[in-house]
C-alpha atoms as a PDB file:
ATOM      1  CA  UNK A   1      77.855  70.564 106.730  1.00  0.00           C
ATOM      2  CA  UNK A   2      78.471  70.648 110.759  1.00  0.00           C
ATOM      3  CA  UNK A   3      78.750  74.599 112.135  1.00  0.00           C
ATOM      4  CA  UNK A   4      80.527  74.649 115.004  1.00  0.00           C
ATOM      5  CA  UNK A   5      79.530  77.371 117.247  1.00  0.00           C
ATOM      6  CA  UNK A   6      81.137  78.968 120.499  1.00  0.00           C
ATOM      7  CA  UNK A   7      80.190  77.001 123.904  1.00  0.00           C
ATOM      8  CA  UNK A   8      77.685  78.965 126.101  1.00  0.00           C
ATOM      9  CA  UNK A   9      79.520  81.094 128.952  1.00  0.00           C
ATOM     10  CA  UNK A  10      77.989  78.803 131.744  1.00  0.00           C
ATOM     11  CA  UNK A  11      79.615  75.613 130.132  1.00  0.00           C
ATOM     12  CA  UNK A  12      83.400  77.178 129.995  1.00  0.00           C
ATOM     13  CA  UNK A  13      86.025  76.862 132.822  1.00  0.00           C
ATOM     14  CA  UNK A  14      86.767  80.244 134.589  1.00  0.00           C
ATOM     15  CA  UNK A  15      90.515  80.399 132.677  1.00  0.00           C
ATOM     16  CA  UNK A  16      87.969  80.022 129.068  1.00  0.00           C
ATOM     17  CA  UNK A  17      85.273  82.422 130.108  1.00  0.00           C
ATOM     18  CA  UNK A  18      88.432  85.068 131.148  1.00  0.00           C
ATOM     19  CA  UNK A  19      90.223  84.141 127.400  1.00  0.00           C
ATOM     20  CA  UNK A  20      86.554  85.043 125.409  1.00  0.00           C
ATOM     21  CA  UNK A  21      86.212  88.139 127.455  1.00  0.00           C
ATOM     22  CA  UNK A  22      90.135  89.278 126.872  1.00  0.00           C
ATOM     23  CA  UNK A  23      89.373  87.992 123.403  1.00  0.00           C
ATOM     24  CA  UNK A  24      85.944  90.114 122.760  1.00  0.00           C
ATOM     25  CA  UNK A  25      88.020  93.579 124.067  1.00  0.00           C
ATOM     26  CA  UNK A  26      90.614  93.009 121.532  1.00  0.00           C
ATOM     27  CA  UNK A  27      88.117  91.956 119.025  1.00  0.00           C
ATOM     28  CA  UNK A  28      85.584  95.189 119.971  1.00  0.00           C
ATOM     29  CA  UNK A  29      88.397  97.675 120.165  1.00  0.00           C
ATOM     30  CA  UNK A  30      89.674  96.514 116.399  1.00  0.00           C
ATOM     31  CA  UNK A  31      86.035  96.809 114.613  1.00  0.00           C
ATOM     32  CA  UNK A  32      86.209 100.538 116.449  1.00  0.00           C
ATOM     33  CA  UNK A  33      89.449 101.705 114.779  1.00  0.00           C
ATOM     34  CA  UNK A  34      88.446 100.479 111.458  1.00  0.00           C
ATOM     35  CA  UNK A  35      88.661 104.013 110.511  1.00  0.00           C
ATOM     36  CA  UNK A  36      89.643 105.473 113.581  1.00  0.00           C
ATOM     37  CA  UNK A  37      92.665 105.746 115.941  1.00  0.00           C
ATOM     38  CA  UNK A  38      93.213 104.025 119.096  1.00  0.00           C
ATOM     39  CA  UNK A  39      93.962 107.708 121.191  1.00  0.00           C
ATOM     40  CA  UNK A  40      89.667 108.659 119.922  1.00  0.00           C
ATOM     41  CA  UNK A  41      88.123 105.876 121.671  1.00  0.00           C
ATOM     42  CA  UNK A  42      87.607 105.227 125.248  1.00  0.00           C
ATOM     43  CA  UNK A  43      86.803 102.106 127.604  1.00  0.00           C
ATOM     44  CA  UNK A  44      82.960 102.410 127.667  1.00  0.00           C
ATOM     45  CA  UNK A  45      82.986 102.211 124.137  1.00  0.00           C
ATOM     46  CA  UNK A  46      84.885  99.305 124.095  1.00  0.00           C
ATOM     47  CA  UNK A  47      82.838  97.661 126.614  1.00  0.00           C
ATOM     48  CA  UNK A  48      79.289  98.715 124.917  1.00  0.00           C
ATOM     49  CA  UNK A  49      81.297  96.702 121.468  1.00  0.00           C
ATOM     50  CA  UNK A  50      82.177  93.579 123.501  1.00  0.00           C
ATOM     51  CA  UNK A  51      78.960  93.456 125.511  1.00  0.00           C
ATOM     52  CA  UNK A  52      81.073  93.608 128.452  1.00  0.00           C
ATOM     53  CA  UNK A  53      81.015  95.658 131.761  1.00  0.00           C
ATOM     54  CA  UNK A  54      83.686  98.165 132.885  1.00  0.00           C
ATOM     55  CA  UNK A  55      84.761  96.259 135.717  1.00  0.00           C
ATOM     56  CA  UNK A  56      85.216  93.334 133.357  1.00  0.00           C
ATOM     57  CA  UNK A  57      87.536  94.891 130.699  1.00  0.00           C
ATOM     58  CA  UNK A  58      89.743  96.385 134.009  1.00  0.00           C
ATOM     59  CA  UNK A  59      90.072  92.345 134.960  1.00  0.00           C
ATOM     60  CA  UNK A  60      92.042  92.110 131.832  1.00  0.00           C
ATOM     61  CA  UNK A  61      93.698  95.849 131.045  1.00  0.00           C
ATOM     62  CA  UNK A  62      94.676  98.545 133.283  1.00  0.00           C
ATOM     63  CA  UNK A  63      93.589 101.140 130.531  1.00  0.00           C
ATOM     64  CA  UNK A  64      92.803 101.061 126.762  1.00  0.00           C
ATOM     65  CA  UNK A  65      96.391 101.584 125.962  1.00  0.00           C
ATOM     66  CA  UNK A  66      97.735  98.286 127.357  1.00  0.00           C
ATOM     67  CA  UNK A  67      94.957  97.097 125.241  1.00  0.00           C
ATOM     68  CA  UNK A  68      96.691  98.318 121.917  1.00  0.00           C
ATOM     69  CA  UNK A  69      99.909  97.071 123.423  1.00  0.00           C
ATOM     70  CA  UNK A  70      98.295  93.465 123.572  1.00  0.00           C
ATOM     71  CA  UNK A  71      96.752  93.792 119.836  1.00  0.00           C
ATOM     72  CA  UNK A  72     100.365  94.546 118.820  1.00  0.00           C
ATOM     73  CA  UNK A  73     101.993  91.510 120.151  1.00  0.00           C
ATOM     74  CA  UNK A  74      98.757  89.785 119.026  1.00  0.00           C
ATOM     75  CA  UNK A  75      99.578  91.027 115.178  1.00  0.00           C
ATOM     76  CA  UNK A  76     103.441  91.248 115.487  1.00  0.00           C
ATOM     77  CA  UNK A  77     104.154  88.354 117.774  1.00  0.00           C
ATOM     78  CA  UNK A  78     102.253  85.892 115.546  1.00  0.00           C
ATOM     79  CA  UNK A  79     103.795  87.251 112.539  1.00  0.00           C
ATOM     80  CA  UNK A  80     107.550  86.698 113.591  1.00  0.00           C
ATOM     81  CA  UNK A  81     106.745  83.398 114.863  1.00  0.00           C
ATOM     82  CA  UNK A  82     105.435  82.223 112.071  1.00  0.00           C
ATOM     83  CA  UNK A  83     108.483  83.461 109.636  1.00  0.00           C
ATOM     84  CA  UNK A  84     110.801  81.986 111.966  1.00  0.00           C
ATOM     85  CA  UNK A  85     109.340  78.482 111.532  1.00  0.00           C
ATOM     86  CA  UNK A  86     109.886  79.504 107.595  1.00  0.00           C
ATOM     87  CA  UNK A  87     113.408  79.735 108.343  1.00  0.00           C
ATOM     88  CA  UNK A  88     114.249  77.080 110.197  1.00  0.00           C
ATOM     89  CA  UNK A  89     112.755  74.891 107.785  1.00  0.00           C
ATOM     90  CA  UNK A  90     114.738  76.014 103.833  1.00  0.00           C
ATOM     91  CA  UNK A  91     118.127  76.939 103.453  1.00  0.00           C
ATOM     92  CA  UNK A  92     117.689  78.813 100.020  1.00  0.00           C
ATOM     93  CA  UNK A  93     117.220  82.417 100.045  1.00  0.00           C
ATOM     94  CA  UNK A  94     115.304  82.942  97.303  1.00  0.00           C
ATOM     95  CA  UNK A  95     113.319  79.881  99.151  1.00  0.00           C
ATOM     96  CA  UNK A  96     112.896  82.222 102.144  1.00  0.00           C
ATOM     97  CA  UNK A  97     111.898  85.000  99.955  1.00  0.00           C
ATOM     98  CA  UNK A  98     109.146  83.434  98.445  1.00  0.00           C
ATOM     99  CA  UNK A  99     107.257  81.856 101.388  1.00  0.00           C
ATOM    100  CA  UNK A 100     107.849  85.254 103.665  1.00  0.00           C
ATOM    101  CA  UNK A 101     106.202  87.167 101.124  1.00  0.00           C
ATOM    102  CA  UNK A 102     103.629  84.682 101.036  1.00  0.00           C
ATOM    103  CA  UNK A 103     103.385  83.953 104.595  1.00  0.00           C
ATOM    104  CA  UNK A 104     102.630  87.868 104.987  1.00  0.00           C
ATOM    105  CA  UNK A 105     100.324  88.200 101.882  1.00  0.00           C
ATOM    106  CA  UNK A 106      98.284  85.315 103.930  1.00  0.00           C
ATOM    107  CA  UNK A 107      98.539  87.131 107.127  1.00  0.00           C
ATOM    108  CA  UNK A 108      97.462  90.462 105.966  1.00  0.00           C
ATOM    109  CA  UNK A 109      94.038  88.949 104.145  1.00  0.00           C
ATOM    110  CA  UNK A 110      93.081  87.308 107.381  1.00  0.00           C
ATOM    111  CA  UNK A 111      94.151  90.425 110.020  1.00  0.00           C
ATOM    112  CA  UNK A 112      93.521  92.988 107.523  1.00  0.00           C
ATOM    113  CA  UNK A 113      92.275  94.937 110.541  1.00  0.00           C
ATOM    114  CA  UNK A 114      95.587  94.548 112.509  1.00  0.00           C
ATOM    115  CA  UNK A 115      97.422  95.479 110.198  1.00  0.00           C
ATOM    116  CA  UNK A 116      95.309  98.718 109.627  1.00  0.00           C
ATOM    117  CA  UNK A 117      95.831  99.052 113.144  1.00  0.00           C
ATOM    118  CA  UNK A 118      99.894  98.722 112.905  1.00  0.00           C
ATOM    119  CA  UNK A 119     100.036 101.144 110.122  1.00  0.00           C
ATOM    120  CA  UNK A 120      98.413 103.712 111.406  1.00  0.00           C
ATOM    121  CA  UNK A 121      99.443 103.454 114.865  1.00  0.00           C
ATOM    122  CA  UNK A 122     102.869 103.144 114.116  1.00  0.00           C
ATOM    123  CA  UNK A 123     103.047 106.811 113.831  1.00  0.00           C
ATOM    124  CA  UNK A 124     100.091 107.493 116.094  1.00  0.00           C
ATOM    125  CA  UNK A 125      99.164 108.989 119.427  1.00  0.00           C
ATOM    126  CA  UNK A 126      99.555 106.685 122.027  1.00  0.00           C
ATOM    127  CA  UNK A 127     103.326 106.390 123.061  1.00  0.00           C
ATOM    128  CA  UNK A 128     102.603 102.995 124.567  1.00  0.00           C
ATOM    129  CA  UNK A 129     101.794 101.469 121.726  1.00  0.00           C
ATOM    130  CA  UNK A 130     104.065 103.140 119.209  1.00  0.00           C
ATOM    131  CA  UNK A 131     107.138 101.607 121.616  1.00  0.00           C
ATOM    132  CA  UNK A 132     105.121  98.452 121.436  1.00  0.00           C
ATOM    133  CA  UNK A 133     105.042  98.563 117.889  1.00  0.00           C
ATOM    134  CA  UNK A 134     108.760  99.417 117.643  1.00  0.00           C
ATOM    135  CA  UNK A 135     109.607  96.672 119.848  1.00  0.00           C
ATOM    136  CA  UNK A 136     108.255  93.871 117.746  1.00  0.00           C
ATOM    137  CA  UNK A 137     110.176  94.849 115.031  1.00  0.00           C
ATOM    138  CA  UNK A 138     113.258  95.259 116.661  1.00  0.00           C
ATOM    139  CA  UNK A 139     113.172  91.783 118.009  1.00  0.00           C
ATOM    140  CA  UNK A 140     112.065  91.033 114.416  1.00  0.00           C
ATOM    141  CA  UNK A 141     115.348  92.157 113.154  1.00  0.00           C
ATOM    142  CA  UNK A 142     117.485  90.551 115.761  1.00  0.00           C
ATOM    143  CA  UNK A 143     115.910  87.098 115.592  1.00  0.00           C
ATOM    144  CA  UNK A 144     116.635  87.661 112.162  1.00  0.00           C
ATOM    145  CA  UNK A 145     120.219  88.709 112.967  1.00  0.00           C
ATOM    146  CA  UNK A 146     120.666  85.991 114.627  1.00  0.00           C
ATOM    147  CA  UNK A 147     119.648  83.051 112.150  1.00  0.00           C
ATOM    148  CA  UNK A 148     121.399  84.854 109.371  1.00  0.00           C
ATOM    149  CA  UNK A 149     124.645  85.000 111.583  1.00  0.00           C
ATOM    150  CA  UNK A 150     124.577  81.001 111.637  1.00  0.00           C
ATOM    151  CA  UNK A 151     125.092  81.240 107.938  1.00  0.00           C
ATOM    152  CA  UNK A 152     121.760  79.045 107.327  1.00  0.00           C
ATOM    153  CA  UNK A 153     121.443  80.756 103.389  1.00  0.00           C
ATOM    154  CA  UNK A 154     122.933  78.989 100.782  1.00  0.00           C
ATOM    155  CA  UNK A 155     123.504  81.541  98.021  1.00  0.00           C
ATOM    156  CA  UNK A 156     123.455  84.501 100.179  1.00  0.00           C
ATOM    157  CA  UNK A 157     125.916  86.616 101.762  1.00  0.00           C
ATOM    158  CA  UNK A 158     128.445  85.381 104.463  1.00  0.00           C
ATOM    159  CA  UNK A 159     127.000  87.024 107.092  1.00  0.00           C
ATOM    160  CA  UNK A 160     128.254  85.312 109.734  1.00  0.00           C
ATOM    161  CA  UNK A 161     131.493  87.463 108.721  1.00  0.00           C
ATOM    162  CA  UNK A 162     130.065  90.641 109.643  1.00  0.00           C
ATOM    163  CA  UNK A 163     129.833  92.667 112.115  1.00  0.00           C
ATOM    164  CA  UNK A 164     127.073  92.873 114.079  1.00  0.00           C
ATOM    165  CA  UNK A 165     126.036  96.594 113.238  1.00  0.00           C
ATOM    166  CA  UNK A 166     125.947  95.839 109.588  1.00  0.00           C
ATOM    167  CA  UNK A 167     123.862  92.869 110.165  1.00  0.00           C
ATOM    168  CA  UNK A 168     121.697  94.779 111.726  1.00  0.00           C
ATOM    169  CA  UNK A 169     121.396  97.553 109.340  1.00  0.00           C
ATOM    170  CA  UNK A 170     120.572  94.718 106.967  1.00  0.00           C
ATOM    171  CA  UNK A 171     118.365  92.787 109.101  1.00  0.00           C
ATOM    172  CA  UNK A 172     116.430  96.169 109.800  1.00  0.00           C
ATOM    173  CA  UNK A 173     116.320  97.100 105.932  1.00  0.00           C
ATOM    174  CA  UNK A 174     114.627  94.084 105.606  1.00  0.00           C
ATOM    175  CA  UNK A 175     112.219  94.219 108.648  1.00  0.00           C
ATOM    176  CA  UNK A 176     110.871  97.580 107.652  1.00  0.00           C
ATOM    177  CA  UNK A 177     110.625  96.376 103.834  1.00  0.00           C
ATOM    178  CA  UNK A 178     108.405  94.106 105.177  1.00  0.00           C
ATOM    179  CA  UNK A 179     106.218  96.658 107.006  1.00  0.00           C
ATOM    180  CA  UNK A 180     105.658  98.426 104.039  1.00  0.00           C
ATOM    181  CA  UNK A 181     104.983  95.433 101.677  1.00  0.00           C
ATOM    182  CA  UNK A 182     101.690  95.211 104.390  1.00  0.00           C
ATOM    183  CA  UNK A 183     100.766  98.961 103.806  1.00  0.00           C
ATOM    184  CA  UNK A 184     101.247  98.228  99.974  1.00  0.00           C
ATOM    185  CA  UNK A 185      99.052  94.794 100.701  1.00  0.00           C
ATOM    186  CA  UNK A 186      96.306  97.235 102.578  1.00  0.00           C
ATOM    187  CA  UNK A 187      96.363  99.483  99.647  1.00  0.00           C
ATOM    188  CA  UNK A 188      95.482  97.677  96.811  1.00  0.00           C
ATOM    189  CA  UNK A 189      92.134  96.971  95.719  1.00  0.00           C
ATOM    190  CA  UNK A 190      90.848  94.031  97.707  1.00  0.00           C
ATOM    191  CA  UNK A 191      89.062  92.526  94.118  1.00  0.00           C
ATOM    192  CA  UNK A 192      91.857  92.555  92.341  1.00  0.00           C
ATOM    193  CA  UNK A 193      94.060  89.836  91.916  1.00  0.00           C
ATOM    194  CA  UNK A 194      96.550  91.566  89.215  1.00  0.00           C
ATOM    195  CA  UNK A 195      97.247  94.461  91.778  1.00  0.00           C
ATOM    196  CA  UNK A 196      98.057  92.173  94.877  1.00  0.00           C
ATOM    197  CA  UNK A 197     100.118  90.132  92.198  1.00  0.00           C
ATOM    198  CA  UNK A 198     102.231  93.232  91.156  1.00  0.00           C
ATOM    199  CA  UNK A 199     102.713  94.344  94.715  1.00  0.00           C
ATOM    200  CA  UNK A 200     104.092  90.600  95.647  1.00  0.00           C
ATOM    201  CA  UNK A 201     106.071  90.913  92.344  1.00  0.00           C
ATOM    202  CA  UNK A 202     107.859  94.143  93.397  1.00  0.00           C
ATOM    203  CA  UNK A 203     108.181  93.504  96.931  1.00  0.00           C
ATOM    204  CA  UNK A 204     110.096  89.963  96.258  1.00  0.00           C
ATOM    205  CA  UNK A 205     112.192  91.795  93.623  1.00  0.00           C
ATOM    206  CA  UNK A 206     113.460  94.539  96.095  1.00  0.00           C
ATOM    207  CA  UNK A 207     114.021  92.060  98.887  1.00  0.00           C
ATOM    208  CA  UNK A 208     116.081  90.626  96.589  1.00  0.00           C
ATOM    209  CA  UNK A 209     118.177  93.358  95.586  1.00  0.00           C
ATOM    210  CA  UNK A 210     118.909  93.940  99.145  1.00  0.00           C
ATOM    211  CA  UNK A 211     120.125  90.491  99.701  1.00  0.00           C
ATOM    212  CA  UNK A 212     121.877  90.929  96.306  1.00  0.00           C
ATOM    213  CA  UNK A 213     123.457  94.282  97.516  1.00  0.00           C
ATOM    214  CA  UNK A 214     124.326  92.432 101.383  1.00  0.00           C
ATOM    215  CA  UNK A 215     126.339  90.184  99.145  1.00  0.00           C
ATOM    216  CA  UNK A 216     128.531  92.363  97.745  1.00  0.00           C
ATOM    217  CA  UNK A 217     128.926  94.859 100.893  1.00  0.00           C
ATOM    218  CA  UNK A 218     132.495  95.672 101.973  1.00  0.00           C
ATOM    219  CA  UNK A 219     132.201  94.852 105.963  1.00  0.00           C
ATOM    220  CA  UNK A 220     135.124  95.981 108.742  1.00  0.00           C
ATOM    221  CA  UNK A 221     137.545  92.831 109.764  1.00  0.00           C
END
């Protein structure tokens, strides 16, 4: 079997050797907050992890918290560009159901650490990266808005008959359903199969009931 392994620094372009250096912050600052928060740990740290200078990391980031900021789009940006492609591709809303839930079960085994990050920084210290965080999902739930205003669900509600606040309620319930499928996700037992199974079980269920319960809402004309 062939190993591929990472090109020496002295054989990269300048634009590659500044990507692996951007790349090794993010990467440094995530193995710190594995049970820590972003607010307790400071550059040199950071720098000491990614075997980096000072001067280096301010190349890339003004100050640790823009650093957050870019491990939030890094996490959140992938993730709703991802689901989107899920979207455009089946019209069946159980369909999109399914493969979301999956799409994030997949997403949350390989980033388990961003996602630790997200969930407890959601709430955290840094302002920054809270709005950052907040952001994400709002575009979340108006790129959602927006598909499910083109009426691209077949079985679902009519929702390009309502009015854009409700959508948005909806679109929102549904956005921060998803957030806390990913803290369920982080909370099981990482062994077991039967308690990730129950959690993708439950979590399809209520999305479900909330498309179920969009169906049969009485919007304004």
């Amino acid at each position: 079997m062939n190993h591929r392994h990472p090109a020496p620094l002295d054989r990269l372009t300048r634009p590659e050797q500044k990507a692996r250096t951007r790349q090794a912050l993010l990467d440094a600052a995530l193995s710190l907050m594995e049970q820590r928060s972003l607010s307790s740990i400071g550059l040199r740290e950071v720098t000491r992890a990614a075997g980096v200078t000072p001067t280096a990391f301010y190349r890339h980031f003004p100050d640790v918290d823009s650093l957050g900021v870019a491990l939030v789009d890094e996490c959140l940006g992938s993730l709703r560009a991802t689901i989107r492609t899920v979207r455009d591709g089946l019209s069946s809303s159980d369909e999109v159901i399914n493969r979301s839930i999956g799409i994030l079960t997949r997403q949350v085994h390989d980033h388990r650490e961003h996602f630790r990050f997200i969930a407890r920084e959601r709430h955290g210290g840094v302002p920054a990266v809270r709005a950052a965080i907040a952001e994400q999902l709002d575009l979340f739930a108006a790129e959602l808005a927006t598909d499910l205003a083109g009426d691209k669900l077949l079985g679902g509600p009519q929702f390009d008959r309502w009015i854009a606040t409700d959508l948005r309620m909806v679109t929102s319930l549904i956005v921060n359903h998803m957030v806390w499928t990913a803290a369920a996700l982080l909370d099981a037992p990482p062994d077991s199969a039967d308690a990730e199974a129950r959690v993708v079980d439950a979590a399809s269920r209520q999305l479900r009931l909330i498309v179920l319960g969009a169906r049969h809402w009485a919007t304004e004309d």
